[in-house]
N, C-alpha and C. Protein backbone atom coordinates (compact mmCIF):
# COMPACT_ATOMS: atom_id res chain seq x y z
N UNK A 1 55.35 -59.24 -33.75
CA UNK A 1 54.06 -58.63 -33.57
C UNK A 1 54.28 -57.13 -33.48
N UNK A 2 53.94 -56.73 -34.12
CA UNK A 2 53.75 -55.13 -34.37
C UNK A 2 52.98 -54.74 -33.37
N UNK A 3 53.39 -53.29 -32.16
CA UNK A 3 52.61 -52.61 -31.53
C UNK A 3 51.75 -51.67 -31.59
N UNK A 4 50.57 -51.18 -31.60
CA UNK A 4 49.83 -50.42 -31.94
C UNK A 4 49.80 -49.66 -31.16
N UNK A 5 49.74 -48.07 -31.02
CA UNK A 5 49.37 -47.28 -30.18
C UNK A 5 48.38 -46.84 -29.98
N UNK A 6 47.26 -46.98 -28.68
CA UNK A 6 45.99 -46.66 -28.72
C UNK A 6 45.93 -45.30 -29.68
N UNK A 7 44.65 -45.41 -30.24
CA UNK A 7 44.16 -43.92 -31.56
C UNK A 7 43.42 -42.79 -29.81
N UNK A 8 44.55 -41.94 -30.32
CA UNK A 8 44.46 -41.11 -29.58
C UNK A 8 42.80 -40.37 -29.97
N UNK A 9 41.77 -40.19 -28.77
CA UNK A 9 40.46 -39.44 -29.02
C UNK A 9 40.61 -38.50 -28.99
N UNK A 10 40.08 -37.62 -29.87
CA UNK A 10 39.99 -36.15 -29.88
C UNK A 10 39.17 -35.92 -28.42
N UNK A 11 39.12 -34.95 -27.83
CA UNK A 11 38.72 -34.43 -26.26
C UNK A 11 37.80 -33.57 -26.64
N UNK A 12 36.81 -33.50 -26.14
CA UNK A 12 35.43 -32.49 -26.98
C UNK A 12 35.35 -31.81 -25.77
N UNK A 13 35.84 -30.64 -25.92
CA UNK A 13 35.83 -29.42 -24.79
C UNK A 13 35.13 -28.40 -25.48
N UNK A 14 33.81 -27.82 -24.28
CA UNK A 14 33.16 -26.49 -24.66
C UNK A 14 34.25 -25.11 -24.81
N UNK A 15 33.64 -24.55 -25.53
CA UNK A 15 34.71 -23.21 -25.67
C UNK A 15 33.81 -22.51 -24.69
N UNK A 16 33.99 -22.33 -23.38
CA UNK A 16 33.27 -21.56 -22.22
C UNK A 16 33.56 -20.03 -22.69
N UNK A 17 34.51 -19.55 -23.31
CA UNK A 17 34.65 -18.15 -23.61
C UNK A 17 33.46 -17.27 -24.35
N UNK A 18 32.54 -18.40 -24.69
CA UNK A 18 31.33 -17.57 -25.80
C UNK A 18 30.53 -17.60 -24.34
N UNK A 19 29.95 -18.54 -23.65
CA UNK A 19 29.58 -18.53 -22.70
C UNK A 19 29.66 -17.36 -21.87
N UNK A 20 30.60 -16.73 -21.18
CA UNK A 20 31.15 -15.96 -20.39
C UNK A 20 30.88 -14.93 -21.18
N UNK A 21 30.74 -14.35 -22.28
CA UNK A 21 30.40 -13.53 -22.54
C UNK A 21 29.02 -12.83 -22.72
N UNK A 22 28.61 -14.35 -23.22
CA UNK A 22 27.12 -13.37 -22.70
C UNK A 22 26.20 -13.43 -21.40
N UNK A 23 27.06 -13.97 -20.45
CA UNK A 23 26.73 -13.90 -19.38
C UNK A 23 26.77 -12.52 -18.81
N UNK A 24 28.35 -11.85 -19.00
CA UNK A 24 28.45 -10.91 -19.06
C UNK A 24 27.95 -9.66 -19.61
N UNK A 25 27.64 -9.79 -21.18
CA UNK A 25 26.23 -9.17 -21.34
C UNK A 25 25.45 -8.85 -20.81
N UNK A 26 24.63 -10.22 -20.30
CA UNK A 26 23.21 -9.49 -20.06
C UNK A 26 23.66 -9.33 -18.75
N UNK A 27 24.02 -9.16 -18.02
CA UNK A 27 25.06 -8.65 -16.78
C UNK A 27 24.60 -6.95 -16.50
N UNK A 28 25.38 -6.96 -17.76
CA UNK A 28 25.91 -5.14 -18.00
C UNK A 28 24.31 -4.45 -18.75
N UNK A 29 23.51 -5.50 -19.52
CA UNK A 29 22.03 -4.85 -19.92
C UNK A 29 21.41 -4.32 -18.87
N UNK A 30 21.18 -5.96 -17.89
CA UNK A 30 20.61 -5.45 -16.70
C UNK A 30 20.73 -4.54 -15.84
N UNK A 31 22.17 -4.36 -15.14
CA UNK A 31 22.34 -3.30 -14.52
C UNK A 31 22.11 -1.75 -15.24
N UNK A 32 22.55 -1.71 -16.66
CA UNK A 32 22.40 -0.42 -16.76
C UNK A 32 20.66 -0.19 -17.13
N UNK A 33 20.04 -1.17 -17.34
CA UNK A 33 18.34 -1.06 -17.57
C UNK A 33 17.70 -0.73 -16.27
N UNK A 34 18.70 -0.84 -14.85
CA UNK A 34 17.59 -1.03 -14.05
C UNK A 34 17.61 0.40 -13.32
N UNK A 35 16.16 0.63 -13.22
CA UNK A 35 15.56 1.91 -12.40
C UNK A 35 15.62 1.94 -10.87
N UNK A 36 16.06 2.40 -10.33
CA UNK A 36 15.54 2.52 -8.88
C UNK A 36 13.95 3.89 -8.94
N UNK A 37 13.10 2.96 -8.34
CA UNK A 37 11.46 3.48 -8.46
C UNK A 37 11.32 4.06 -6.79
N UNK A 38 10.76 5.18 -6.09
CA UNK A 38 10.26 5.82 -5.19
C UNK A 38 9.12 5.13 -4.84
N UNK A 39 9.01 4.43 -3.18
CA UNK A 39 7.44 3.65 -3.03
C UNK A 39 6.21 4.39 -3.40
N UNK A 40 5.42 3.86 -4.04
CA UNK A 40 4.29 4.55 -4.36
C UNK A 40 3.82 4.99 -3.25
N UNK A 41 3.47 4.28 -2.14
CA UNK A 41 3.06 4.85 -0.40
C UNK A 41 2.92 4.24 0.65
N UNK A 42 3.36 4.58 1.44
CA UNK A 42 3.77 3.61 2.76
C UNK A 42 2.74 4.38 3.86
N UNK A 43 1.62 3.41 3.44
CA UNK A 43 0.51 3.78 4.54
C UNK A 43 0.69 2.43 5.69
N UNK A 44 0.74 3.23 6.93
CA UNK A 44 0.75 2.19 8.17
C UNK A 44 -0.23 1.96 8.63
N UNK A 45 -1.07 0.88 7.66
CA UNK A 45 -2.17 0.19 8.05
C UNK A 45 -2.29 -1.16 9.25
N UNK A 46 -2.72 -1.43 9.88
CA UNK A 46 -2.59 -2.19 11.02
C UNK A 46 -4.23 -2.98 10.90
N UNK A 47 -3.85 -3.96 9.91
CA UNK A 47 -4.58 -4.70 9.44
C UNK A 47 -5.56 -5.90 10.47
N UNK A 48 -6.86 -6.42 11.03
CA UNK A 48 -6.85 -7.23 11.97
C UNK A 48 -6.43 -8.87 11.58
N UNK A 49 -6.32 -8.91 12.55
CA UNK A 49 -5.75 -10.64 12.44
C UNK A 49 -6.63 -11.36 11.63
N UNK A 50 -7.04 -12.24 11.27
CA UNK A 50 -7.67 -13.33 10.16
C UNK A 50 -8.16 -14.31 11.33
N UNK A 51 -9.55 -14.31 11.60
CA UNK A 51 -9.88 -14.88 12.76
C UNK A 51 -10.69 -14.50 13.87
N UNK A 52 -9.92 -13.37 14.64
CA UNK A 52 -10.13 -12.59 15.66
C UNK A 52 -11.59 -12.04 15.47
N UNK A 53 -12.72 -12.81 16.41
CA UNK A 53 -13.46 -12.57 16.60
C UNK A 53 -14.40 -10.98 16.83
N UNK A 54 -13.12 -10.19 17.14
CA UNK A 54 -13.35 -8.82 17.50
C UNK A 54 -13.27 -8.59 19.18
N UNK A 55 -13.21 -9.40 19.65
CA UNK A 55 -13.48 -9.80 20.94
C UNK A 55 -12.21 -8.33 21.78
N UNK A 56 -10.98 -8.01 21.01
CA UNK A 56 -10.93 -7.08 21.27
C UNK A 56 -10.57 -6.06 20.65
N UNK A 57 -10.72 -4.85 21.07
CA UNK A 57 -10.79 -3.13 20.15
C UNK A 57 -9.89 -2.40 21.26
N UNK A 58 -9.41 -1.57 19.95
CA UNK A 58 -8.51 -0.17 20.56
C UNK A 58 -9.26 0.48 21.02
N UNK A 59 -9.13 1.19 22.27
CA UNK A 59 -9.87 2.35 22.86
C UNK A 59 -8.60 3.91 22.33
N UNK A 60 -9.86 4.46 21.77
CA UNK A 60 -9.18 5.51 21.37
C UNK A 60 -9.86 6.85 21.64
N UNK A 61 -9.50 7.87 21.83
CA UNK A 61 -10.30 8.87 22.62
C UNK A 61 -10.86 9.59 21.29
N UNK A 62 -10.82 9.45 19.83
CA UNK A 62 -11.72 9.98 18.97
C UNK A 62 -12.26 8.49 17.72
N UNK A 63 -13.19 7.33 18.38
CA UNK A 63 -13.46 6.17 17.35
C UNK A 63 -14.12 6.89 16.44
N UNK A 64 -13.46 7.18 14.78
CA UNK A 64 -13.86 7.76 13.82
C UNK A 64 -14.71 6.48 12.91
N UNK A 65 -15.59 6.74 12.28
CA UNK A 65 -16.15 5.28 11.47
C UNK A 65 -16.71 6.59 10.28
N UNK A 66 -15.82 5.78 9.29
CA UNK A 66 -16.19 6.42 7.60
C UNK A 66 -16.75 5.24 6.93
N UNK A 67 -17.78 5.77 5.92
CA UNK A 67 -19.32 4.74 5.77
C UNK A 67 -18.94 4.92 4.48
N UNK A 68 -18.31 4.43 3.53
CA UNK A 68 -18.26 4.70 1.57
C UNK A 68 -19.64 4.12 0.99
N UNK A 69 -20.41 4.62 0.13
CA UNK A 69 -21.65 3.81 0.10
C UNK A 69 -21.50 3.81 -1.95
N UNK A 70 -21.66 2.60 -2.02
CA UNK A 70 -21.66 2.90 -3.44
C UNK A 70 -23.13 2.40 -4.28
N UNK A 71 -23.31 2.50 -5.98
CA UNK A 71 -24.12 2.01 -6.55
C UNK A 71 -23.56 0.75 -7.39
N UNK A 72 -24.96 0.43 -8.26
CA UNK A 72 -24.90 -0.95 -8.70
C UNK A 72 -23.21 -1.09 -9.81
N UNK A 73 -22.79 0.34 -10.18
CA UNK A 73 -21.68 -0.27 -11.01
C UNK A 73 -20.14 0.24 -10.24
N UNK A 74 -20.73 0.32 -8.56
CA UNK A 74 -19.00 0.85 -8.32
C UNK A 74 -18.56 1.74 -7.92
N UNK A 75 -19.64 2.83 -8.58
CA UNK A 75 -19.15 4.33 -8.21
C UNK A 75 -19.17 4.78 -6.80
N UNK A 76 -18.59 5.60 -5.93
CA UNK A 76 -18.91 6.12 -4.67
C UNK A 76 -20.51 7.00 -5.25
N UNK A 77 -21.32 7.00 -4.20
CA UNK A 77 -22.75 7.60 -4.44
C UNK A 77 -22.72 8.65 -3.28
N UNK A 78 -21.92 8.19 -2.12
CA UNK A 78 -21.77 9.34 -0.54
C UNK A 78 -21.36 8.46 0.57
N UNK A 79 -20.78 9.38 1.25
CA UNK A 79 -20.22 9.14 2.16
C UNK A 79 -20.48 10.16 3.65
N UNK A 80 -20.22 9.11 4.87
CA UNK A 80 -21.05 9.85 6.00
C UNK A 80 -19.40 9.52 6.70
N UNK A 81 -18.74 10.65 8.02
CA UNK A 81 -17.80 10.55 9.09
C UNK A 81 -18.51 10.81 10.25
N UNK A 82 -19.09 9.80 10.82
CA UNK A 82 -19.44 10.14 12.01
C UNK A 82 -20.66 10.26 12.07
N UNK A 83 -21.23 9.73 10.99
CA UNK A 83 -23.15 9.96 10.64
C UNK A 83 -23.00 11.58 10.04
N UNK A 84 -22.13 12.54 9.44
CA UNK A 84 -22.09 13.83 9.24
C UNK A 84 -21.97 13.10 7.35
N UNK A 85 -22.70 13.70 6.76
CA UNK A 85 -22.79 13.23 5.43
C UNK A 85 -22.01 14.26 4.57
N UNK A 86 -21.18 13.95 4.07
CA UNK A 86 -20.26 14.80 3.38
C UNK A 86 -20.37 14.25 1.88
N UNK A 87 -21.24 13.88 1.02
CA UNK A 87 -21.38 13.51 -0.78
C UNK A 87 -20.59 12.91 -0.96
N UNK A 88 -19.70 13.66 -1.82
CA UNK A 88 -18.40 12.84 -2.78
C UNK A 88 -17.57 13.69 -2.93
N UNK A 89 -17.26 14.50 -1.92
CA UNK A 89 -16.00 15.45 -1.32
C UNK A 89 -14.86 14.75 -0.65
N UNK A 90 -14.12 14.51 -1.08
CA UNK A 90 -13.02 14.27 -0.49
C UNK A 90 -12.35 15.00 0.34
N UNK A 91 -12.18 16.82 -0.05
CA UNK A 91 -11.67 17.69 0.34
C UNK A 91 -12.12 17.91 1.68
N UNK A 92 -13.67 17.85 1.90
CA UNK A 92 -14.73 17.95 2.88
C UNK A 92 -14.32 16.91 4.11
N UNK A 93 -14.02 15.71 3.48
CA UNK A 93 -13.28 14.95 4.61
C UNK A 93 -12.54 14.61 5.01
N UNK A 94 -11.49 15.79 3.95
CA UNK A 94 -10.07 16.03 4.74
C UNK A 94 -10.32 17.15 5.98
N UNK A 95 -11.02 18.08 5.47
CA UNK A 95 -11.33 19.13 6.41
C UNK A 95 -12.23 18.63 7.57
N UNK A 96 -13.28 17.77 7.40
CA UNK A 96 -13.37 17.40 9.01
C UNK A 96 -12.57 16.12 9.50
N UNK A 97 -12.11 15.79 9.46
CA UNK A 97 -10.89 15.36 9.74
C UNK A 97 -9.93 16.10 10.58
N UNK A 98 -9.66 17.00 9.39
CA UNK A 98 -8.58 18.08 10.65
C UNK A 98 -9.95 18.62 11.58
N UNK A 99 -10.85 19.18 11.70
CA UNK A 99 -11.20 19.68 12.98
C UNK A 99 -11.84 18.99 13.63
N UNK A 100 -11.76 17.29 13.84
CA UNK A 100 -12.14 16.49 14.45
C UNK A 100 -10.91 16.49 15.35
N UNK A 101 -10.04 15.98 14.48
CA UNK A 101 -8.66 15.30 15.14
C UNK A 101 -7.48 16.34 15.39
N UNK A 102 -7.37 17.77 14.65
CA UNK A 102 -6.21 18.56 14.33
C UNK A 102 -4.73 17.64 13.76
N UNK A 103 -4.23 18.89 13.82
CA UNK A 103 -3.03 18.76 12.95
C UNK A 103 -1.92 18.18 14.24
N UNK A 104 -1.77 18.33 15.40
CA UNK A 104 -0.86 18.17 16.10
C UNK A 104 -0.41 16.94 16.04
N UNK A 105 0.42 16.34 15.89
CA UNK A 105 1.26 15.31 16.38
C UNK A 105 0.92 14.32 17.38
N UNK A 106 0.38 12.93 17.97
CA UNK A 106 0.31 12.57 19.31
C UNK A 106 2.17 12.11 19.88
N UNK A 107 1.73 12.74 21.29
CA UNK A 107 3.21 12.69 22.22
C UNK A 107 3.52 11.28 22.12
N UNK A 108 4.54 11.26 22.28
CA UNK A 108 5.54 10.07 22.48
C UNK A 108 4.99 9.03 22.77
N UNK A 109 5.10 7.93 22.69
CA UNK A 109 4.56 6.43 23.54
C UNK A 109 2.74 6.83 23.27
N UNK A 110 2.05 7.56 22.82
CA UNK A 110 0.94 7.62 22.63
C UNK A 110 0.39 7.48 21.79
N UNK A 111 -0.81 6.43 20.64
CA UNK A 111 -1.29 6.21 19.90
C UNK A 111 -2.40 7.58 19.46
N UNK A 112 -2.38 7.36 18.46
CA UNK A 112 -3.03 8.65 17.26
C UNK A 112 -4.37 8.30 17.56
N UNK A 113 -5.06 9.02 16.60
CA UNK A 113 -6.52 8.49 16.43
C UNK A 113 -6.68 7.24 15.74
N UNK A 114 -7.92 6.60 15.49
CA UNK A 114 -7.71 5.03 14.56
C UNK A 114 -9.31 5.69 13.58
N UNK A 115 -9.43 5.11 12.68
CA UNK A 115 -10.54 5.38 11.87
C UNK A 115 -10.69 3.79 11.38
N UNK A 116 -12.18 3.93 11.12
CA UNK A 116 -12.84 2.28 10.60
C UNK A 116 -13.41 2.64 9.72
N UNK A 117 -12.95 2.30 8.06
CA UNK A 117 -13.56 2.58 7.08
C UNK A 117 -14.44 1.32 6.51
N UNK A 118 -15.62 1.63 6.64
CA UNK A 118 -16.61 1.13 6.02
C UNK A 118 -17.39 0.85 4.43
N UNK A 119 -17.32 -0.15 3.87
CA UNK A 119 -17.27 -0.05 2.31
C UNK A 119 -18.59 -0.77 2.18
N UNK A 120 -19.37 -0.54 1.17
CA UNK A 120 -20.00 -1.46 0.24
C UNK A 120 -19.21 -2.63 -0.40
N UNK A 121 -19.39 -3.69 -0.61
CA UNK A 121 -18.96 -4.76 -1.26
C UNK A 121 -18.69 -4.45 -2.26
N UNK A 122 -19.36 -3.76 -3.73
CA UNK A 122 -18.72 -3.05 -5.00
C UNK A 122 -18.23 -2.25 -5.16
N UNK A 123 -17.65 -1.53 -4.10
CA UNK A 123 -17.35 0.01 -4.17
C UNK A 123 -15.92 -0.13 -5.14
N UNK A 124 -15.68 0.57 -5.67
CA UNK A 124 -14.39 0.81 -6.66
C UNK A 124 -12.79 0.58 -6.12
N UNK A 125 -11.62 0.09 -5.92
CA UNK A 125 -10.66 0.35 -4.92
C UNK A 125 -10.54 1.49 -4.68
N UNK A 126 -10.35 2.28 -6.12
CA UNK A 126 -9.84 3.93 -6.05
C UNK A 126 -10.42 4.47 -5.46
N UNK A 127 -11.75 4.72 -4.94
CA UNK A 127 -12.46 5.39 -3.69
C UNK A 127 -11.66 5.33 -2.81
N UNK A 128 -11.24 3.52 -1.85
CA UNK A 128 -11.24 3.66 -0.95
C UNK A 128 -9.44 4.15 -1.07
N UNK A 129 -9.14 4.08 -1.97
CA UNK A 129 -7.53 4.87 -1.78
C UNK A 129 -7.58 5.76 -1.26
N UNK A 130 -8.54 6.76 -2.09
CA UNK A 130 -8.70 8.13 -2.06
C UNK A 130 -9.53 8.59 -0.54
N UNK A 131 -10.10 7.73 -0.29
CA UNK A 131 -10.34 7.86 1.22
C UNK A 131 -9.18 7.84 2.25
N UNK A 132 -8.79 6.60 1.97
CA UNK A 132 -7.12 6.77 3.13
C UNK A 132 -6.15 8.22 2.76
N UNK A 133 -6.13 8.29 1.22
CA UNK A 133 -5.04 9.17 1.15
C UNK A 133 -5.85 10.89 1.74
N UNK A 134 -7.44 10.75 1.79
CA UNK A 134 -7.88 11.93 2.83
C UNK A 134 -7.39 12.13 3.96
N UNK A 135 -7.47 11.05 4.61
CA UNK A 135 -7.27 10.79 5.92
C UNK A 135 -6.02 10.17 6.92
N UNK A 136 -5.08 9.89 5.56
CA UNK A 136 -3.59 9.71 6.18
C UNK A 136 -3.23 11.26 6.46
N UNK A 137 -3.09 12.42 5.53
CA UNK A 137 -2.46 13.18 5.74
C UNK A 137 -2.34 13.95 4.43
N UNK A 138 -1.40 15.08 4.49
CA UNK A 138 -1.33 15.79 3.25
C UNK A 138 -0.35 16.64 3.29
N UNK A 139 -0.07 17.26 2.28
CA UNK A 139 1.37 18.16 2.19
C UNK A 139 0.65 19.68 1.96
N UNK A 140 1.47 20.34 2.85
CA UNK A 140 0.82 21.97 3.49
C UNK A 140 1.96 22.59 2.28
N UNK A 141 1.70 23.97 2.46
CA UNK A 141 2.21 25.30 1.45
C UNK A 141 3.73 24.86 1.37
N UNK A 142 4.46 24.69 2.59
CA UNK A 142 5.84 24.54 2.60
C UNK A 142 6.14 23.23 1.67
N UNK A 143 5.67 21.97 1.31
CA UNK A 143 5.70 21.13 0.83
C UNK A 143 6.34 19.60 2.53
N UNK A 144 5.72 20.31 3.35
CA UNK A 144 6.17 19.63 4.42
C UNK A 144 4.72 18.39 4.32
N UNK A 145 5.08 17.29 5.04
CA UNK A 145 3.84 16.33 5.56
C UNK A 145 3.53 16.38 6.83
N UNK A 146 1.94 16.59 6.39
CA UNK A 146 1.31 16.41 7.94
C UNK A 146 0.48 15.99 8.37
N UNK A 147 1.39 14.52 9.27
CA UNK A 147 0.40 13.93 9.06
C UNK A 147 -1.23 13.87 10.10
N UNK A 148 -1.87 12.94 9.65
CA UNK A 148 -3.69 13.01 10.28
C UNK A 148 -3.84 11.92 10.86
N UNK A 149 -4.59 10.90 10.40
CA UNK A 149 -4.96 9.58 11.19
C UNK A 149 -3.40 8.42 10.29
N UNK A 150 -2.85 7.96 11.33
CA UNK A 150 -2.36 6.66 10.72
C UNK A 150 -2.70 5.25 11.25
N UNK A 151 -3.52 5.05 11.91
CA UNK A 151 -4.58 3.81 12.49
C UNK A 151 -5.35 4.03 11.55
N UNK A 152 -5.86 3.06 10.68
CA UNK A 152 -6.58 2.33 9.65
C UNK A 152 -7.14 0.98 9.62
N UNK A 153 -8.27 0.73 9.97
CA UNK A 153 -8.78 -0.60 10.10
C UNK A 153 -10.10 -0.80 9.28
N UNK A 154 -10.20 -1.75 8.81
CA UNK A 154 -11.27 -1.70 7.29
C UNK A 154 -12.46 -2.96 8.26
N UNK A 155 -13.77 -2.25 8.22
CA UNK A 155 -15.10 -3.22 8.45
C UNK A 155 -15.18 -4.41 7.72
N UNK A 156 -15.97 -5.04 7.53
CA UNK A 156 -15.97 -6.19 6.82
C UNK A 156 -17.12 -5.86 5.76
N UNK A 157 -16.61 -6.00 4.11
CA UNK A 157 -17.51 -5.14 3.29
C UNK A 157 -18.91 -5.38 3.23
N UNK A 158 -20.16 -4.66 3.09
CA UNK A 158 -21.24 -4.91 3.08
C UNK A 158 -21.84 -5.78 1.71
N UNK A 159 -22.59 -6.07 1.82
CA UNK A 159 -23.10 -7.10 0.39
C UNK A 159 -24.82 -5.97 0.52
């Protein structure tokens, strides 16, 4: 009887080396594609809880309430700080702003002023950006920041 030697199977192995390479690729795309981007803006809004009846409020020794009032397609139409009607100046309510609140700094362990911005239900976002970015603060001659209100709390929009 004649012995046969099992028929040796060919072994079907991936060639991982094509693999690895373009792993490596897009490796080296990515990193050299990627941007490091500057935050657009880090406003310290102190948003209220989801719920909270209102039951309680910051006591603050200047409660500012800004009123955005818009029309049927969006636009800001005017705006009042304090019942003081200032149009569609922005500049106007940066400036009372500072001589409501000034420029100084609050001391240590002491909370700032807080402002409650008030919207129409259609009002545009970009208004109310442009409202916070009145009233966060601004960059003086030196190119220094200084800042104004950073308490920000939004009404519940009007319909």
């Amino acid at each position: 009887m004649k012995m046969r030697h099992p028929v040796e199977r060919e072994k079907n192995e991936l060639n991982m080396t094509s693999m690895i390479d373009i792993v490596f690729l897009l490796l080296v795309f990515f990193v050299m594609t990627f941007k490091i981007v500057e935050m657009e803006g880090d406003f310290s809004i102190r948003m209220p809880l989801a719920g909270s009846g209102g039951a309680t409020s910051d006591v603050t020794d200047l409660p500012l309430k800004l009123r955005l009032r818009a029309d049927n397609q969006g636009r800001l139409t005017s705006m009042s700080l304090n019942e003081i009607n200032l149009g569609n100046d922005f500049d106007q309510l940066r400036a009372n702003v500072i001589s409501l609140v000034g420029t100084d700094a609050p001391a240590e362990g002491e909370e700032g002023p807080e402002i409650e911005i008030d919207t129409d239900y259609n009002l545009r976002y970009a208004y109310v950006i442009q409202a916070i970015t009145a009233v966060s603060g601004y960059r003086d001659e030196t190119d220094q920041v200084v800042k104004l209100i950073e308490r920000i709390k939004f009404a519940k929009p009007r319909r």
